[in-house]
C-alpha atoms as a PDB file:
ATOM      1  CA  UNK A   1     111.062 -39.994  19.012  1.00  0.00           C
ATOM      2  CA  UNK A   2     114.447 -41.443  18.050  1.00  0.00           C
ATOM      3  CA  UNK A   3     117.490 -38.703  17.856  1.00  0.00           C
ATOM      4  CA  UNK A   4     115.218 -36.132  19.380  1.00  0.00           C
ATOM      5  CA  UNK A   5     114.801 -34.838  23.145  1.00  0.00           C
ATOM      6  CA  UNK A   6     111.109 -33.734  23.036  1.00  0.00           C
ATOM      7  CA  UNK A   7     109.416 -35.540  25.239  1.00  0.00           C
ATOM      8  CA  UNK A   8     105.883 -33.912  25.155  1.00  0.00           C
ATOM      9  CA  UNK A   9     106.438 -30.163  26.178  1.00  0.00           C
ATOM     10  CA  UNK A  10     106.191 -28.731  22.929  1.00  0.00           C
ATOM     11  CA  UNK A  11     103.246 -31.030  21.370  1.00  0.00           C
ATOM     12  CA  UNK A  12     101.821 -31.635  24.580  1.00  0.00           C
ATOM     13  CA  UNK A  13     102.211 -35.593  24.233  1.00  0.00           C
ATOM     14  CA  UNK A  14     103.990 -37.827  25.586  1.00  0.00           C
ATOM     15  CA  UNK A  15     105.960 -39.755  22.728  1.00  0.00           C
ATOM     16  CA  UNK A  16     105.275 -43.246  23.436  1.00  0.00           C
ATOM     17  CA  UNK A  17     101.393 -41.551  22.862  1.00  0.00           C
ATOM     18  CA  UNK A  18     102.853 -39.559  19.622  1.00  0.00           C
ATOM     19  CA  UNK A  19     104.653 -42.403  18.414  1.00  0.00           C
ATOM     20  CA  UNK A  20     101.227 -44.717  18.578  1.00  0.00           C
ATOM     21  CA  UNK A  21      99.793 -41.682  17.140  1.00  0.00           C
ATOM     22  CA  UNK A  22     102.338 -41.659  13.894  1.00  0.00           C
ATOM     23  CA  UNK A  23     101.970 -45.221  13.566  1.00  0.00           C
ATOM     24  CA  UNK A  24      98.723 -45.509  13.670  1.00  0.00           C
ATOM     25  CA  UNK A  25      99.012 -42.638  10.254  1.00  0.00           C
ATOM     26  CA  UNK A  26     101.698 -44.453   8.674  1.00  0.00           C
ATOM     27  CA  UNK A  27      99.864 -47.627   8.509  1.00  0.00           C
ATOM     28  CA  UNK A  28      96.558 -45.897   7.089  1.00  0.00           C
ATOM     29  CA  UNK A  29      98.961 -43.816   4.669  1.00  0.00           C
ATOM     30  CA  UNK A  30     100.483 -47.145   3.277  1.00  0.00           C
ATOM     31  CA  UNK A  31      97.518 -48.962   2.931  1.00  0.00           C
ATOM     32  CA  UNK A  32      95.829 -45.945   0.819  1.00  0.00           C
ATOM     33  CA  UNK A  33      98.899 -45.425  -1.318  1.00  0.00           C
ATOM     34  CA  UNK A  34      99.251 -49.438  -1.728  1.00  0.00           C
ATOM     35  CA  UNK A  35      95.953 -48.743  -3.292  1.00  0.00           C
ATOM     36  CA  UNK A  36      97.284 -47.272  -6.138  1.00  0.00           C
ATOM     37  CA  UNK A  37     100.011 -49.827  -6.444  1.00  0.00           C
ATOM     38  CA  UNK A  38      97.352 -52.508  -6.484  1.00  0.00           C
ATOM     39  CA  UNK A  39      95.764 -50.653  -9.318  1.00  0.00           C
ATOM     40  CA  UNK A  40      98.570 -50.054 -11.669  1.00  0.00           C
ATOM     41  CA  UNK A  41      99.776 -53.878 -11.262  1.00  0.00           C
ATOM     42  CA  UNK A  42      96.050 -54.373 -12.249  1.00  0.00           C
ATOM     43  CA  UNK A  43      96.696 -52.099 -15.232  1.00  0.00           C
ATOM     44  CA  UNK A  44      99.721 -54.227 -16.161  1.00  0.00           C
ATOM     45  CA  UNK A  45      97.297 -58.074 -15.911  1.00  0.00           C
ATOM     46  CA  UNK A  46     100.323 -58.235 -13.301  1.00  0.00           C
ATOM     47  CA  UNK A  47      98.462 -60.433 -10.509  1.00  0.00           C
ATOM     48  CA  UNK A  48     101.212 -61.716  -8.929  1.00  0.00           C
ATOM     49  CA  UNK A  49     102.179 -58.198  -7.862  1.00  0.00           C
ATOM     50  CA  UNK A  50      98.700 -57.161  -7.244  1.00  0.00           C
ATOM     51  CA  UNK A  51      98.551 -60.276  -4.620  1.00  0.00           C
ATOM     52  CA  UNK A  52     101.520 -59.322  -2.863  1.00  0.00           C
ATOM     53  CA  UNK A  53     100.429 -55.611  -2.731  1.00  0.00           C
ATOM     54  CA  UNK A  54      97.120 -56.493  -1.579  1.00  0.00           C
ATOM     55  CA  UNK A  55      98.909 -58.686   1.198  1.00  0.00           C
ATOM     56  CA  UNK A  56     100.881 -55.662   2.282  1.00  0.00           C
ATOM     57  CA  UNK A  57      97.658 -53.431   1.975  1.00  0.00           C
ATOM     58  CA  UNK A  58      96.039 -56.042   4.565  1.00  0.00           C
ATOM     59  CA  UNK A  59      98.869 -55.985   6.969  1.00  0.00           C
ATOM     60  CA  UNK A  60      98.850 -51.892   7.152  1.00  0.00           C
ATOM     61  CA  UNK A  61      95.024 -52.143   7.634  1.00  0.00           C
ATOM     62  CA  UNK A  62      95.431 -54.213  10.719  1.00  0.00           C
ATOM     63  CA  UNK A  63      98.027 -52.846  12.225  1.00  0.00           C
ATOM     64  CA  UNK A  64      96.409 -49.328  12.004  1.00  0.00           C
ATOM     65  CA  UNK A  65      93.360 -51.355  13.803  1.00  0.00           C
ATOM     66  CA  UNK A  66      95.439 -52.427  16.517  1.00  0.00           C
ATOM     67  CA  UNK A  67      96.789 -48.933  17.206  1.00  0.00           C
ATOM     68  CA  UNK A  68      93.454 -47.608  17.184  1.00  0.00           C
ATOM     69  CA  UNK A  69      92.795 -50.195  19.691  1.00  0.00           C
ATOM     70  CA  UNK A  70      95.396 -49.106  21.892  1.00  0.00           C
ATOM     71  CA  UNK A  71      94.682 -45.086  21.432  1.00  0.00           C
ATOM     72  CA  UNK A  72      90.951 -45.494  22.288  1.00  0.00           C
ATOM     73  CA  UNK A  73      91.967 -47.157  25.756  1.00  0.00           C
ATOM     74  CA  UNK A  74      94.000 -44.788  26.360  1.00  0.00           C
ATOM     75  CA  UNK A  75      92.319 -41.784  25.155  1.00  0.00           C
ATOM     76  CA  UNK A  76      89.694 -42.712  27.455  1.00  0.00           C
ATOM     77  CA  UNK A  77      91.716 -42.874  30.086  1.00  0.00           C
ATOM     78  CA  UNK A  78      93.143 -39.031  29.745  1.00  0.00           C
END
């Protein structure tokens, strides 16, 4: 957690488990609201933006699977 000196006894987790935690939100946040970007450039007969939306939404999607990866390993390991 960058600028901050929590290190898991407030939350309870570690931060290199919190940050994999936030990531792992952040990527499933931008691929929902990408989602609605994908739909107005729709809207607008803009494909070209659409395409490079739908890109982005793609990259967020797997990179929330790969942290979900990761936390299920670990999460299992507790």
């Amino acid at each position: 957690m960058t600028g901050q000196t929590e290190t898991g006894g407030a939350t309870g987790t570690q931060d290199k488990d919190y940050n994999l935690i936030w990531y792992v939100e952040a990527c499933l946040s931008n691929a929902l609201r990408l989602q609605g970007y994908i739909e107005d450039a729709e809207r607008a007969e803009d494909t070209e933006v659409a395409d490079l939306f739908r890109k982005a939404q793609a990259d967020s999607r797997k990179g929330a699977e790969l942290g979900k990866g990761l936390l299920r390993a670990r999460l299992g390991r507790g």
